[in-house]
PDB file of N, CA and C in Angstrom:
ATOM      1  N   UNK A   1      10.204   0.891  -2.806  1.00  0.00           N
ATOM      2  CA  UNK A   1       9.579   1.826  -3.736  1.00  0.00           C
ATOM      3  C   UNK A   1       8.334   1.148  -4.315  1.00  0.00           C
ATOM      4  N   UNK A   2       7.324   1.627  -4.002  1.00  0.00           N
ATOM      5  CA  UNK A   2       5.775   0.944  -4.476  1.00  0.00           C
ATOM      6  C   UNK A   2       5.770   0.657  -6.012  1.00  0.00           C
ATOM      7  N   UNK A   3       6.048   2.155  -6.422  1.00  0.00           N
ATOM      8  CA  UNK A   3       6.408   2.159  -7.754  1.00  0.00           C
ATOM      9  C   UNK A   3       7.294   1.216  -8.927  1.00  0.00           C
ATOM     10  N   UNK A   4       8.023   0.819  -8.419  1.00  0.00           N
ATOM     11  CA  UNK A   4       9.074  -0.463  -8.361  1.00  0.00           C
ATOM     12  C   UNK A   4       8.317  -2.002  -8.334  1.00  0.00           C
ATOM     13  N   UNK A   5       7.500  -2.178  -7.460  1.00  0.00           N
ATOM     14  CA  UNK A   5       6.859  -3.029  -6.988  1.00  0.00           C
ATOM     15  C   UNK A   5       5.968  -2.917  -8.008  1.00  0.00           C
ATOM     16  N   UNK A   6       5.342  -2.206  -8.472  1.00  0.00           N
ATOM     17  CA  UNK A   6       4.399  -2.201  -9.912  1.00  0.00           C
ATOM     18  C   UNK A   6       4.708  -2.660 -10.928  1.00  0.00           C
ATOM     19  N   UNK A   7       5.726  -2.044 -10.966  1.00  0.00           N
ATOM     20  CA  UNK A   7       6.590  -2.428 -12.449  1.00  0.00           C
ATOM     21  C   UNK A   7       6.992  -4.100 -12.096  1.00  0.00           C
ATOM     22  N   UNK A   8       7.890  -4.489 -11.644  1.00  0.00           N
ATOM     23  CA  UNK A   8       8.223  -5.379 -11.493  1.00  0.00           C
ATOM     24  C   UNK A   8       6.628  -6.544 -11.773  1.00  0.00           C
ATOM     25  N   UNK A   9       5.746  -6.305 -11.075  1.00  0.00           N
ATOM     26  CA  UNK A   9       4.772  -7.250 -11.001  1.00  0.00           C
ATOM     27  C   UNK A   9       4.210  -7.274 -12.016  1.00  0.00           C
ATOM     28  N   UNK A  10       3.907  -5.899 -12.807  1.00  0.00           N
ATOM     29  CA  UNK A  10       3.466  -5.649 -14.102  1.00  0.00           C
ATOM     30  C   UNK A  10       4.437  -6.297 -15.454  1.00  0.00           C
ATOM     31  N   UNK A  11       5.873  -6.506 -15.359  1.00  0.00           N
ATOM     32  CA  UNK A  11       6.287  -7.124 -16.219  1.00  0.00           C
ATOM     33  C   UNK A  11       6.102  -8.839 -15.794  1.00  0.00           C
ATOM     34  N   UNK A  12       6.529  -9.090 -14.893  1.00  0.00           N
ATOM     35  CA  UNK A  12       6.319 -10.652 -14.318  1.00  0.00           C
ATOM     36  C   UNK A  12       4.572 -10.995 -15.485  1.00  0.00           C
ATOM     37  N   UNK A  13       3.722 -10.106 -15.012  1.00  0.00           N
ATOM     38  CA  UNK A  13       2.231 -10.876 -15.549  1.00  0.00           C
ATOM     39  C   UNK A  13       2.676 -10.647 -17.611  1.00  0.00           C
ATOM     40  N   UNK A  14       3.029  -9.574 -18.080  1.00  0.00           N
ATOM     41  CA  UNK A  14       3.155  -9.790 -19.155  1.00  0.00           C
ATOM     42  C   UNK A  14       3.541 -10.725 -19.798  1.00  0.00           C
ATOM     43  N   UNK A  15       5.423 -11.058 -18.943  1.00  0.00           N
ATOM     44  CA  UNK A  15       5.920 -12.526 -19.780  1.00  0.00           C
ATOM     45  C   UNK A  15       5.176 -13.510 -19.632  1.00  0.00           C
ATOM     46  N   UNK A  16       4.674 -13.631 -18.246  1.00  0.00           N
ATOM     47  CA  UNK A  16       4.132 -15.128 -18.306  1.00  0.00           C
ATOM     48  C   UNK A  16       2.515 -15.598 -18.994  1.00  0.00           C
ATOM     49  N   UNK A  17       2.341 -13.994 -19.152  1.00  0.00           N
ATOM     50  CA  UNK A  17       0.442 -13.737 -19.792  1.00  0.00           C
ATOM     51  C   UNK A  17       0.433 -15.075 -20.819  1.00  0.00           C
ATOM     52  N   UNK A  18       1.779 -15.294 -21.612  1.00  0.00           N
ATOM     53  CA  UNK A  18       1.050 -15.712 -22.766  1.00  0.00           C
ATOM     54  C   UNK A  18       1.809 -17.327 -22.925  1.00  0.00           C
ATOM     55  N   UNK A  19       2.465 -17.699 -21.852  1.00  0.00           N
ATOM     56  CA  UNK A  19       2.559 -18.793 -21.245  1.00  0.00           C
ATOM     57  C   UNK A  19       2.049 -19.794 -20.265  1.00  0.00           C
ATOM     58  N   UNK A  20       0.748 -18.680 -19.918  1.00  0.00           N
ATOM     59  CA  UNK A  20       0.090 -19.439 -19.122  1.00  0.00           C
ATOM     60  C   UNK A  20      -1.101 -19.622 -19.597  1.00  0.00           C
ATOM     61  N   UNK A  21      -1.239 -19.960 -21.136  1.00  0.00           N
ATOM     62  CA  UNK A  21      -2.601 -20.469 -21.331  1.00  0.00           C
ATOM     63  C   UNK A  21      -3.754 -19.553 -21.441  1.00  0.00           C
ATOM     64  N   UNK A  22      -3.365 -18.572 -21.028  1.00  0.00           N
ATOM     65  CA  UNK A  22      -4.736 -17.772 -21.138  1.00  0.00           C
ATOM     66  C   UNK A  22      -5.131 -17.310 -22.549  1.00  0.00           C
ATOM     67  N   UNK A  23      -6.173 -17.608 -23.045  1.00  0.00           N
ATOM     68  CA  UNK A  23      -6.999 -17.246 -24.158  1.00  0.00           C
ATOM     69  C   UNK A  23      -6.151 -16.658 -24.985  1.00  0.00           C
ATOM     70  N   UNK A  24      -5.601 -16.850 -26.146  1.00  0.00           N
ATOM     71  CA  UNK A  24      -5.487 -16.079 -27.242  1.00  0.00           C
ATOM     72  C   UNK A  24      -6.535 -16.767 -28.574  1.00  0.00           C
ATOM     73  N   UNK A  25      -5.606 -15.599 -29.537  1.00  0.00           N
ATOM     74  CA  UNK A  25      -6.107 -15.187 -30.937  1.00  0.00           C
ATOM     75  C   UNK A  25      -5.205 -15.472 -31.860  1.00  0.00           C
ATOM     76  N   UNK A  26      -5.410 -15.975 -32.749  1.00  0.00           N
ATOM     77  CA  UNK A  26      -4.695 -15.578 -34.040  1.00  0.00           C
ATOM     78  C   UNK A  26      -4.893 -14.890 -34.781  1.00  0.00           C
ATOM     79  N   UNK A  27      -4.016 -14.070 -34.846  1.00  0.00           N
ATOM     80  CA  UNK A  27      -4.150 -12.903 -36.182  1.00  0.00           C
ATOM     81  C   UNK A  27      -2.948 -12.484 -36.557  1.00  0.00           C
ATOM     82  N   UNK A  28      -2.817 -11.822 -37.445  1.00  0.00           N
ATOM     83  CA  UNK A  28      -1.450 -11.712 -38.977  1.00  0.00           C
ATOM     84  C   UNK A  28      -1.410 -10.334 -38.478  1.00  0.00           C
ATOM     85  N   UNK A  29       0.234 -10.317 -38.322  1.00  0.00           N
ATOM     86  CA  UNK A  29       1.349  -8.934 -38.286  1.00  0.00           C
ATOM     87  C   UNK A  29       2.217  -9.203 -39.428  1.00  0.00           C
ATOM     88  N   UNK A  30       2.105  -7.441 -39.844  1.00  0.00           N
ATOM     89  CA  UNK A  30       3.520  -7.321 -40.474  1.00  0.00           C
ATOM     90  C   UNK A  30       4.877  -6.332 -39.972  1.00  0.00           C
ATOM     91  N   UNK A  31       6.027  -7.434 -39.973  1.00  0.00           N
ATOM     92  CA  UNK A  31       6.633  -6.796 -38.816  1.00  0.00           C
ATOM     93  C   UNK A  31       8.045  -6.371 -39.860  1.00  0.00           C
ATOM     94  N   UNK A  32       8.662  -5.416 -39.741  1.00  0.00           N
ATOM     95  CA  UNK A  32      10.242  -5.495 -40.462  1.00  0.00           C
ATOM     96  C   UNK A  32      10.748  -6.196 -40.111  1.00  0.00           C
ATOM     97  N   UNK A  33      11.448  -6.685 -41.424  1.00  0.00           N
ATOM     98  CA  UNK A  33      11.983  -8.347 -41.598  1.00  0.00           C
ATOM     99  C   UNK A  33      13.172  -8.575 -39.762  1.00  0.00           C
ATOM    100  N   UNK A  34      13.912  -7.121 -40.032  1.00  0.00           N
ATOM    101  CA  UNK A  34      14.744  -7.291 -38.988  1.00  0.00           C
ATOM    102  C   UNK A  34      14.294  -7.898 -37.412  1.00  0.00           C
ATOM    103  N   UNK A  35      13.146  -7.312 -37.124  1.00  0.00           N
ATOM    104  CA  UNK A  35      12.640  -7.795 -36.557  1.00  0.00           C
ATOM    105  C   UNK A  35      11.464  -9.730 -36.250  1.00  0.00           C
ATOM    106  N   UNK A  36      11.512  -9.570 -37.578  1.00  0.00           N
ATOM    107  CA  UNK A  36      11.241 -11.391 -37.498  1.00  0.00           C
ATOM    108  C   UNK A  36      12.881 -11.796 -37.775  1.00  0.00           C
ATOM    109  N   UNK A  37      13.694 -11.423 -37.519  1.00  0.00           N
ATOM    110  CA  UNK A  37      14.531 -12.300 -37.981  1.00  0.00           C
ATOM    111  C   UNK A  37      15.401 -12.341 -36.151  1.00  0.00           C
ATOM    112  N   UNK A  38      14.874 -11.119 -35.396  1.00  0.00           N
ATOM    113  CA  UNK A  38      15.361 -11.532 -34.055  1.00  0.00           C
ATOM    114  C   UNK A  38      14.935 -12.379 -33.609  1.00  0.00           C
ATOM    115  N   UNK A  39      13.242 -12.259 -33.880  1.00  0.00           N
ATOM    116  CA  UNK A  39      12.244 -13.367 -32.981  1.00  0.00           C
ATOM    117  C   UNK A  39      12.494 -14.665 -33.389  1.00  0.00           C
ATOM    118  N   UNK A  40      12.946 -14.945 -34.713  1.00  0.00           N
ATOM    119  CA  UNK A  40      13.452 -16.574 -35.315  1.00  0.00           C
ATOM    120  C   UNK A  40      15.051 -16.724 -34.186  1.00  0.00           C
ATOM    121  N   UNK A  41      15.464 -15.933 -34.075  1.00  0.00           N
ATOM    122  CA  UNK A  41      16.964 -16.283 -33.696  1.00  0.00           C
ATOM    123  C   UNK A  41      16.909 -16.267 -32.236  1.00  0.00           C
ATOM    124  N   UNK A  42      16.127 -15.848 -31.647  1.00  0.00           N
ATOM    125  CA  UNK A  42      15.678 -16.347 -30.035  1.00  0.00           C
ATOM    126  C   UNK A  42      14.839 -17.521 -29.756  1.00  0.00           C
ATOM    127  N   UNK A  43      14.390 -17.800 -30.808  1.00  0.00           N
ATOM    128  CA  UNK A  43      13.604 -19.154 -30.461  1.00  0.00           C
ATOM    129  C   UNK A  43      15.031 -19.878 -30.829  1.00  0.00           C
ATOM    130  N   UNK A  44      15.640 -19.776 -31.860  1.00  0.00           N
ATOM    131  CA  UNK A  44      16.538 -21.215 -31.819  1.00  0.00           C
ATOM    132  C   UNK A  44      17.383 -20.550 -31.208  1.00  0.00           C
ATOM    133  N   UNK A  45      17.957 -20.003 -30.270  1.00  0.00           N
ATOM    134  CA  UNK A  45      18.890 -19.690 -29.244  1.00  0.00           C
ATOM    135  C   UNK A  45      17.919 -19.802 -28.149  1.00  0.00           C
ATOM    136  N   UNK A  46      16.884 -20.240 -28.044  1.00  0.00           N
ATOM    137  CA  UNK A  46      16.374 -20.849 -26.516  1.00  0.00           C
ATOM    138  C   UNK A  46      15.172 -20.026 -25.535  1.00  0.00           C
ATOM    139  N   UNK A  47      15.738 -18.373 -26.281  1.00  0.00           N
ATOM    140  CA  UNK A  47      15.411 -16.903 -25.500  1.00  0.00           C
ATOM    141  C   UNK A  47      13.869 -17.082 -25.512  1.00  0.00           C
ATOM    142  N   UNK A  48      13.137 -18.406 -26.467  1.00  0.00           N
ATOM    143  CA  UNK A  48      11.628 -18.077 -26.864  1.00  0.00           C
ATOM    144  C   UNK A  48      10.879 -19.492 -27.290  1.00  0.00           C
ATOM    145  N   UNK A  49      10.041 -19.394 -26.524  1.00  0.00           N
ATOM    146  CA  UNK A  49       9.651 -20.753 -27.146  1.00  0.00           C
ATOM    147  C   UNK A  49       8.544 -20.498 -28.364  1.00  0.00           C
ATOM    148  N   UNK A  50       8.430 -19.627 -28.963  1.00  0.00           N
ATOM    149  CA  UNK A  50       8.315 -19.575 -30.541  1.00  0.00           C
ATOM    150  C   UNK A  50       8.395 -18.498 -30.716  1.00  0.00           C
ATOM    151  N   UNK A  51       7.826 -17.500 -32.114  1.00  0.00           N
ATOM    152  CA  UNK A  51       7.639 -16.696 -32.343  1.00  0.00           C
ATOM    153  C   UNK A  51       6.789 -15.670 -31.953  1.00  0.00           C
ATOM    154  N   UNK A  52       5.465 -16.527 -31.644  1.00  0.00           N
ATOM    155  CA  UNK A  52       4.379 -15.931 -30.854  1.00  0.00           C
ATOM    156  C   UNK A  52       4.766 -15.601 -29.684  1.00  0.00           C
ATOM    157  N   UNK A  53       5.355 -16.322 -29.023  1.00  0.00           N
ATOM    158  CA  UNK A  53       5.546 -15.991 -27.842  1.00  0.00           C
ATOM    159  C   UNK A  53       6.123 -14.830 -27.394  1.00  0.00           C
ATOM    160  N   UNK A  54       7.446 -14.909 -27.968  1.00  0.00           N
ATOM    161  CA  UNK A  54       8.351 -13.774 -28.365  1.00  0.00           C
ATOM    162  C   UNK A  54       7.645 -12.234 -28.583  1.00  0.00           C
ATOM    163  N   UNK A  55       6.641 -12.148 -29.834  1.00  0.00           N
ATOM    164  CA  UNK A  55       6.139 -11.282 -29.809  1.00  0.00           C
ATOM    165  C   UNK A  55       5.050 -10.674 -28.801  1.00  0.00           C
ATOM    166  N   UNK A  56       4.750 -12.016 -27.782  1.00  0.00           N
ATOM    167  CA  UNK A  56       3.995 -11.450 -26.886  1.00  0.00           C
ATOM    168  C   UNK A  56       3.916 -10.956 -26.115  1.00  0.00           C
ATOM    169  N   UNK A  57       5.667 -11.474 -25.905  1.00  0.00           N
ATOM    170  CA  UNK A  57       6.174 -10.951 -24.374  1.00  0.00           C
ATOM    171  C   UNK A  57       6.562  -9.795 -24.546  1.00  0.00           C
ATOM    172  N   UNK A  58       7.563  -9.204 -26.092  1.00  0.00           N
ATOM    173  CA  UNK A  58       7.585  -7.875 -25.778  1.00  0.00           C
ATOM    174  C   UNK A  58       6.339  -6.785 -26.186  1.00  0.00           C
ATOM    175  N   UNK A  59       5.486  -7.679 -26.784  1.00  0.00           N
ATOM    176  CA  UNK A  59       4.034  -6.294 -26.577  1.00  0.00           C
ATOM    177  C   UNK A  59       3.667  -6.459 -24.905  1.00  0.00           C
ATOM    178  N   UNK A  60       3.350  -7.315 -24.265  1.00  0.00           N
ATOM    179  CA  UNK A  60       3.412  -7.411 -22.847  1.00  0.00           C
ATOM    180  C   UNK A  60       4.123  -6.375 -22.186  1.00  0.00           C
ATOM    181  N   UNK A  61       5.472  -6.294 -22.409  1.00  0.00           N
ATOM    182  CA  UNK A  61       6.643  -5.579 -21.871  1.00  0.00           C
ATOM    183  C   UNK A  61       6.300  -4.475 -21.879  1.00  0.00           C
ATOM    184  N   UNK A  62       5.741  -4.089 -23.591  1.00  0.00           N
ATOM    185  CA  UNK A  62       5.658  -2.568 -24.005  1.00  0.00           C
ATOM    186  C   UNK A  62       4.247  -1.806 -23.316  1.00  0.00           C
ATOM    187  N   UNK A  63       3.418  -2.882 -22.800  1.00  0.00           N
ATOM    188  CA  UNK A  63       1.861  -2.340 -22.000  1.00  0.00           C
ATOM    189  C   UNK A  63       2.717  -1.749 -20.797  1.00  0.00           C
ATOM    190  N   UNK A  64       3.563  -3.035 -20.159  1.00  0.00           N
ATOM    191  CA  UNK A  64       3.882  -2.262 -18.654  1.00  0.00           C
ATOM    192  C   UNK A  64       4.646  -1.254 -18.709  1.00  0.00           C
ATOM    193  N   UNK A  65       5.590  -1.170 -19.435  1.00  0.00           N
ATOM    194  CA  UNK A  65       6.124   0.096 -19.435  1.00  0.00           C
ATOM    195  C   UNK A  65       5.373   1.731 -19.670  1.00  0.00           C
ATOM    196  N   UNK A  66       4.294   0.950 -20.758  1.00  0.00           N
ATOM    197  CA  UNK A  66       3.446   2.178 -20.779  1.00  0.00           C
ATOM    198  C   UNK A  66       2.897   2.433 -19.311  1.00  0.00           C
ATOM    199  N   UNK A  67       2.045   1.360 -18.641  1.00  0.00           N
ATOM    200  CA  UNK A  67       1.726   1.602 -17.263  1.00  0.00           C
ATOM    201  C   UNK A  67       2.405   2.061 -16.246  1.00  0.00           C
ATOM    202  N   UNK A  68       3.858   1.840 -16.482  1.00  0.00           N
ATOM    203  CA  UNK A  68       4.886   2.271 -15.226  1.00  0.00           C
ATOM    204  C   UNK A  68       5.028   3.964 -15.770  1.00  0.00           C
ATOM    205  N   UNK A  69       4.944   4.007 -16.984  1.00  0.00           N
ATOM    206  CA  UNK A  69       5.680   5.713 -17.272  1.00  0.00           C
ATOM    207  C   UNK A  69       3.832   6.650 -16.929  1.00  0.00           C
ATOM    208  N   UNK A  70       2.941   6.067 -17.028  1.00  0.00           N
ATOM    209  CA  UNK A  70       1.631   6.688 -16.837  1.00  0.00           C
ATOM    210  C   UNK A  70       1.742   7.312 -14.848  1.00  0.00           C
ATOM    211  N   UNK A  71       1.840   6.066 -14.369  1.00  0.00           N
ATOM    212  CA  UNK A  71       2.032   6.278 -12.898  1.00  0.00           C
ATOM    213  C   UNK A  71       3.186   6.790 -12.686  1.00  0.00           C
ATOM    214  N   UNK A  72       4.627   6.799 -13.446  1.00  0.00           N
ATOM    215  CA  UNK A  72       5.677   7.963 -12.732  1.00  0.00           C
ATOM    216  C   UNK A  72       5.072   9.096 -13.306  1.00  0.00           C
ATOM    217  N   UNK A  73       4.440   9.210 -13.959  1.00  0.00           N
ATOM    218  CA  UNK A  73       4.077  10.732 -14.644  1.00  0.00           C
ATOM    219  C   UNK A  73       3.233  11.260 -13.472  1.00  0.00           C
ATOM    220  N   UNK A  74       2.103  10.906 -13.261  1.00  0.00           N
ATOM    221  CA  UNK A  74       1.172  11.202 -12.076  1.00  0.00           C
ATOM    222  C   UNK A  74       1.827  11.338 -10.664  1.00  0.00           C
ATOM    223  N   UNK A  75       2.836  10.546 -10.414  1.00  0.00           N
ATOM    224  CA  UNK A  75       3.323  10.783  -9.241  1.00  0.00           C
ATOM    225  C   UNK A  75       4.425  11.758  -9.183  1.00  0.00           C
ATOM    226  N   UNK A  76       5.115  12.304 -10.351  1.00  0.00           N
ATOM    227  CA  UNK A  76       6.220  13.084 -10.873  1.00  0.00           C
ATOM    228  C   UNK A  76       5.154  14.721 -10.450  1.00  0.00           C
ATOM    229  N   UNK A  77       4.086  14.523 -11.387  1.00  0.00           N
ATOM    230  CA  UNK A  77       3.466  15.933 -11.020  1.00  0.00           C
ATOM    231  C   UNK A  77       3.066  16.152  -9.638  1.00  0.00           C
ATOM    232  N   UNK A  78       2.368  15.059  -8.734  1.00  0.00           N
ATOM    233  CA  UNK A  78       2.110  15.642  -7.490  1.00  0.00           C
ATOM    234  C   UNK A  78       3.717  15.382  -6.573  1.00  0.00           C
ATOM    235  N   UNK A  79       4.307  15.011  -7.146  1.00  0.00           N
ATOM    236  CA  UNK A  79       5.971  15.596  -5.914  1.00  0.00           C
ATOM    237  C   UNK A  79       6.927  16.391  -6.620  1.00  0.00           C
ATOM    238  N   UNK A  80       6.853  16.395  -7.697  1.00  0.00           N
ATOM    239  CA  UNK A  80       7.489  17.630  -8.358  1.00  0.00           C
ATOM    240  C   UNK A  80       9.000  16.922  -8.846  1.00  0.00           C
ATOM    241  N   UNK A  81      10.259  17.132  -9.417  1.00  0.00           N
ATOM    242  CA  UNK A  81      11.274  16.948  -9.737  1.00  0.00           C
ATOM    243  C   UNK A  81      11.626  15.737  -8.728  1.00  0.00           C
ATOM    244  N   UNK A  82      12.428  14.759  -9.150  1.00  0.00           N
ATOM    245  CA  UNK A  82      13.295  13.907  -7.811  1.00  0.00           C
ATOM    246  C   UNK A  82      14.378  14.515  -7.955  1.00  0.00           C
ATOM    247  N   UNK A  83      15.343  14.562  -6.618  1.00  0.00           N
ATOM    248  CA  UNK A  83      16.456  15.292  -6.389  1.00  0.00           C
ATOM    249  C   UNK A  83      17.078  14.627  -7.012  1.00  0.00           C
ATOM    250  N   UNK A  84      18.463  14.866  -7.092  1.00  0.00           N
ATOM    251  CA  UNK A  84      19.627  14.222  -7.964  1.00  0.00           C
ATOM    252  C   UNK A  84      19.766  12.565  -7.424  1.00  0.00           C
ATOM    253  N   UNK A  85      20.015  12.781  -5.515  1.00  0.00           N
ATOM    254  CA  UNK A  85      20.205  11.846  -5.376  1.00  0.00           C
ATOM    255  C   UNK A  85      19.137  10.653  -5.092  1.00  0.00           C
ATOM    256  N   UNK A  86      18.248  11.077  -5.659  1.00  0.00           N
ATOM    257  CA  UNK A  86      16.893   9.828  -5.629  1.00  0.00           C
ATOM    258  C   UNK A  86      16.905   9.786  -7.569  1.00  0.00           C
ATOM    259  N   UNK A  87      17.561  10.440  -7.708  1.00  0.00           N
ATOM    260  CA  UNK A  87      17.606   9.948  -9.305  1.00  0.00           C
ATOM    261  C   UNK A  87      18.852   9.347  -9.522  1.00  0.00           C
ATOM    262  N   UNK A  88      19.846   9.662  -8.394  1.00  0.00           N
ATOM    263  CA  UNK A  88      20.955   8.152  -8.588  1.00  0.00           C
ATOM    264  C   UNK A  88      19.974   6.750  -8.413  1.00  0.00           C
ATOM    265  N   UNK A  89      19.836   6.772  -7.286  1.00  0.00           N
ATOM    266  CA  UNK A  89      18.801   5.970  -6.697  1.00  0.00           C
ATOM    267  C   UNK A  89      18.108   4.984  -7.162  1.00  0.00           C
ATOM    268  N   UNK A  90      17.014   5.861  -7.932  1.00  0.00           N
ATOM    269  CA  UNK A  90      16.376   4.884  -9.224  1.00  0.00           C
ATOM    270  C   UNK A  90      17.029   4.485 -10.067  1.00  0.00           C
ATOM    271  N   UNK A  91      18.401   5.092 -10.700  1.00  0.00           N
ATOM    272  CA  UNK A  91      19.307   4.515 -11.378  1.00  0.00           C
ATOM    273  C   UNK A  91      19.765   3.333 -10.920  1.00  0.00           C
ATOM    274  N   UNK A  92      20.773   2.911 -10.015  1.00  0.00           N
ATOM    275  CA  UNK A  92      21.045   1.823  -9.851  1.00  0.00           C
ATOM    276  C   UNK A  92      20.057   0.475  -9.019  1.00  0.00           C
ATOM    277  N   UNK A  93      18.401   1.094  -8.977  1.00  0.00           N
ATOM    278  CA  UNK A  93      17.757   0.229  -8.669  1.00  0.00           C
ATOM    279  C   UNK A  93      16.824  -0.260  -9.867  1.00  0.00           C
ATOM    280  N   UNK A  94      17.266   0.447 -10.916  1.00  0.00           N
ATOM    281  CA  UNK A  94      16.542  -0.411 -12.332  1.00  0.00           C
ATOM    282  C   UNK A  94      18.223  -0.734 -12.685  1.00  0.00           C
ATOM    283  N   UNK A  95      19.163  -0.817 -12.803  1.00  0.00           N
ATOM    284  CA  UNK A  95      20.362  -1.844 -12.985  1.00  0.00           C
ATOM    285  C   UNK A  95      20.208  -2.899 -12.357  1.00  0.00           C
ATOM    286  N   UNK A  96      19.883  -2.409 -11.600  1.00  0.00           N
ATOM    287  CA  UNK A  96      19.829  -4.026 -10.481  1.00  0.00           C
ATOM    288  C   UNK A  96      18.898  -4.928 -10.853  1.00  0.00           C
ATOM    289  N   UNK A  97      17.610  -4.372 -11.231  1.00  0.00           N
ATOM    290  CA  UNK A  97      16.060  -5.156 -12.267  1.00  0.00           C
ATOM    291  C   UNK A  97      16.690  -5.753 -13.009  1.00  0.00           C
ATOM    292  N   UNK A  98      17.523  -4.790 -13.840  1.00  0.00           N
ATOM    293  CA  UNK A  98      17.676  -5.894 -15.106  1.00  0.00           C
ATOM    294  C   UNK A  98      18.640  -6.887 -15.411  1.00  0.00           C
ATOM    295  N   UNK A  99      19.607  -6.400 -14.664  1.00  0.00           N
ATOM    296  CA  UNK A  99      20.482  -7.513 -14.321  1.00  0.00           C
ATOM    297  C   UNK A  99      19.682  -8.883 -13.633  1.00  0.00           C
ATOM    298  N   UNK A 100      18.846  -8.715 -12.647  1.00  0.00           N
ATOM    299  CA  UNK A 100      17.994  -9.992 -12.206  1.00  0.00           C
ATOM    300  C   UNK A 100      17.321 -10.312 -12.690  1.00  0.00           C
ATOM    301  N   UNK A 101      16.784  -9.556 -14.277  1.00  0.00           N
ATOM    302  CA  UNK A 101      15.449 -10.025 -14.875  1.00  0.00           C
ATOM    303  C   UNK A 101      16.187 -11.033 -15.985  1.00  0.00           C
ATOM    304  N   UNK A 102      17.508 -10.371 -16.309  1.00  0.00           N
ATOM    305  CA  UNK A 102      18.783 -10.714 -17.448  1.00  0.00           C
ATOM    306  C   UNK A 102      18.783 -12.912 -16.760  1.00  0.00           C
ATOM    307  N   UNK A 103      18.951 -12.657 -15.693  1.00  0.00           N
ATOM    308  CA  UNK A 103      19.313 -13.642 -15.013  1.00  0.00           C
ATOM    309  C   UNK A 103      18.103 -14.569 -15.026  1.00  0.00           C
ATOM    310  N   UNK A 104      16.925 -13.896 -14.358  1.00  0.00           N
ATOM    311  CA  UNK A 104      15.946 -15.000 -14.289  1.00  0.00           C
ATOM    312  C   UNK A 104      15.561 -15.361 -16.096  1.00  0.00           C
ATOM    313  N   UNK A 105      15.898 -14.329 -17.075  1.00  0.00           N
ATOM    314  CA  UNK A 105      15.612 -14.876 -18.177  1.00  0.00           C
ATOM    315  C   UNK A 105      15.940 -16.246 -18.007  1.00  0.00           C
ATOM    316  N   UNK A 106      17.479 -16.021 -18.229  1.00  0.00           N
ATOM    317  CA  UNK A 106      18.232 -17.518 -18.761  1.00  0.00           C
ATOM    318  C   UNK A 106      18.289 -18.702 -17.994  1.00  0.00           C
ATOM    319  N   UNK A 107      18.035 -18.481 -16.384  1.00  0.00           N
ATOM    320  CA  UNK A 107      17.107 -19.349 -15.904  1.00  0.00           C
ATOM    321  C   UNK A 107      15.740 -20.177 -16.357  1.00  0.00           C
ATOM    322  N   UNK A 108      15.084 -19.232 -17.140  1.00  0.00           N
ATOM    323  CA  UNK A 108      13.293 -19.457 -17.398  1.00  0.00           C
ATOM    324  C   UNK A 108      13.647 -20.201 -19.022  1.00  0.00           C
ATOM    325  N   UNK A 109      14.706 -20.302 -19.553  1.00  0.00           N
ATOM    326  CA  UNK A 109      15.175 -20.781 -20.874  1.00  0.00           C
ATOM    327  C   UNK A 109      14.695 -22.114 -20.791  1.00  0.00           C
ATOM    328  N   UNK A 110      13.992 -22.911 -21.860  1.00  0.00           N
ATOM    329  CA  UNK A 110      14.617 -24.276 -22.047  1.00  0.00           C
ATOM    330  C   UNK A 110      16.056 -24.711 -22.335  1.00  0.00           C
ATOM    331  N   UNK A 111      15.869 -25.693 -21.932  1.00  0.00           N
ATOM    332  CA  UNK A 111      17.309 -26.471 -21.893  1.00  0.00           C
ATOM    333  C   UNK A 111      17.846 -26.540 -23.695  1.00  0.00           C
ATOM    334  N   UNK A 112      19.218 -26.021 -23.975  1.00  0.00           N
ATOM    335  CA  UNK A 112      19.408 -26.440 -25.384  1.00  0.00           C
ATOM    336  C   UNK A 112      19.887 -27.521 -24.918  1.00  0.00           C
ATOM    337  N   UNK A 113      19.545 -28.582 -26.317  1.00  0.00           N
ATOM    338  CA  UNK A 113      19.726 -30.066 -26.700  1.00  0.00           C
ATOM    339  C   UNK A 113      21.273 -29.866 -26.666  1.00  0.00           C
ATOM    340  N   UNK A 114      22.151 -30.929 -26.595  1.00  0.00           N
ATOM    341  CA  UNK A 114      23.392 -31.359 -26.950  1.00  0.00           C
ATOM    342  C   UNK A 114      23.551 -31.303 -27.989  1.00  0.00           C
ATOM    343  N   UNK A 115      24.883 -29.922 -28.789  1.00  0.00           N
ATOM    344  CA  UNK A 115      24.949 -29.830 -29.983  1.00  0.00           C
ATOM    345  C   UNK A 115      24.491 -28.723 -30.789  1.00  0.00           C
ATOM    346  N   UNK A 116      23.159 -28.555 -29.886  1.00  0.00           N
ATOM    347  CA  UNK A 116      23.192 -27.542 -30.919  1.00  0.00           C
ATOM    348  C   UNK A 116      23.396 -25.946 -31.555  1.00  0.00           C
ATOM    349  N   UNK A 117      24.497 -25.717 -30.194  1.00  0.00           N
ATOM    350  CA  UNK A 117      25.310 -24.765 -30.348  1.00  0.00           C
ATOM    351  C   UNK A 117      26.253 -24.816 -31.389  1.00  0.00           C
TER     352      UNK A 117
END
């Protein structure tokens, strides 16, 4: 599925956008507390190597998704409805994404230190 292949590549460049050095900025968000209080608790659970980061990857996340729902939209109008069973289809082929994305996360983790679980 091409479409698939977008997405996928389109999230891959987001997470790593802001791990690989490329140019940023500093500038001040205000975020609900609940939400700084995930991004603190994934960095010390490993999920982030800071805060920034954290927040970068899921504004990253939130571009491609915008990009993936822009292109199913366009391709939705010129083929019209997907049948049921191409909408199983895509169902268990974004389970399958995230289960491998779930995976390569905790792969892509730093190592926790001894202890400090």
């Amino acid at each position: 599925m091409t479409v698939g292949l977008f997405q996928i590549s389109a999230c891959r460049m987001a997470r790593n956008r802001y791990d690989q050095g490329v140019s940023t900025r500093r500038i001040t968000l205000t975020l609900p507390e609940e939400l700084v209080a995930s991004a603190e608790q994934a960095v010390r659970e490993g999920r982030a190597r800071s805060v920034s980061a954290y927040v970068a990857s899921a504004a990253g996340a939130g571009e491609a998704r915008m990009s993936f729902a822009e292109v199913m939209s366009e391709w939705q109008a010129s083929a019209g409805d997907p049948t049921p069973e191409q909408s199983g289809q895509v169902d268990e082929w974004m389970a399958g994404f995230v289960r491998r994305q779930r995976v390569r996360d905790a792969a892509l983790a730093p190592p926790t230190p001894p202890g400090a679980r």
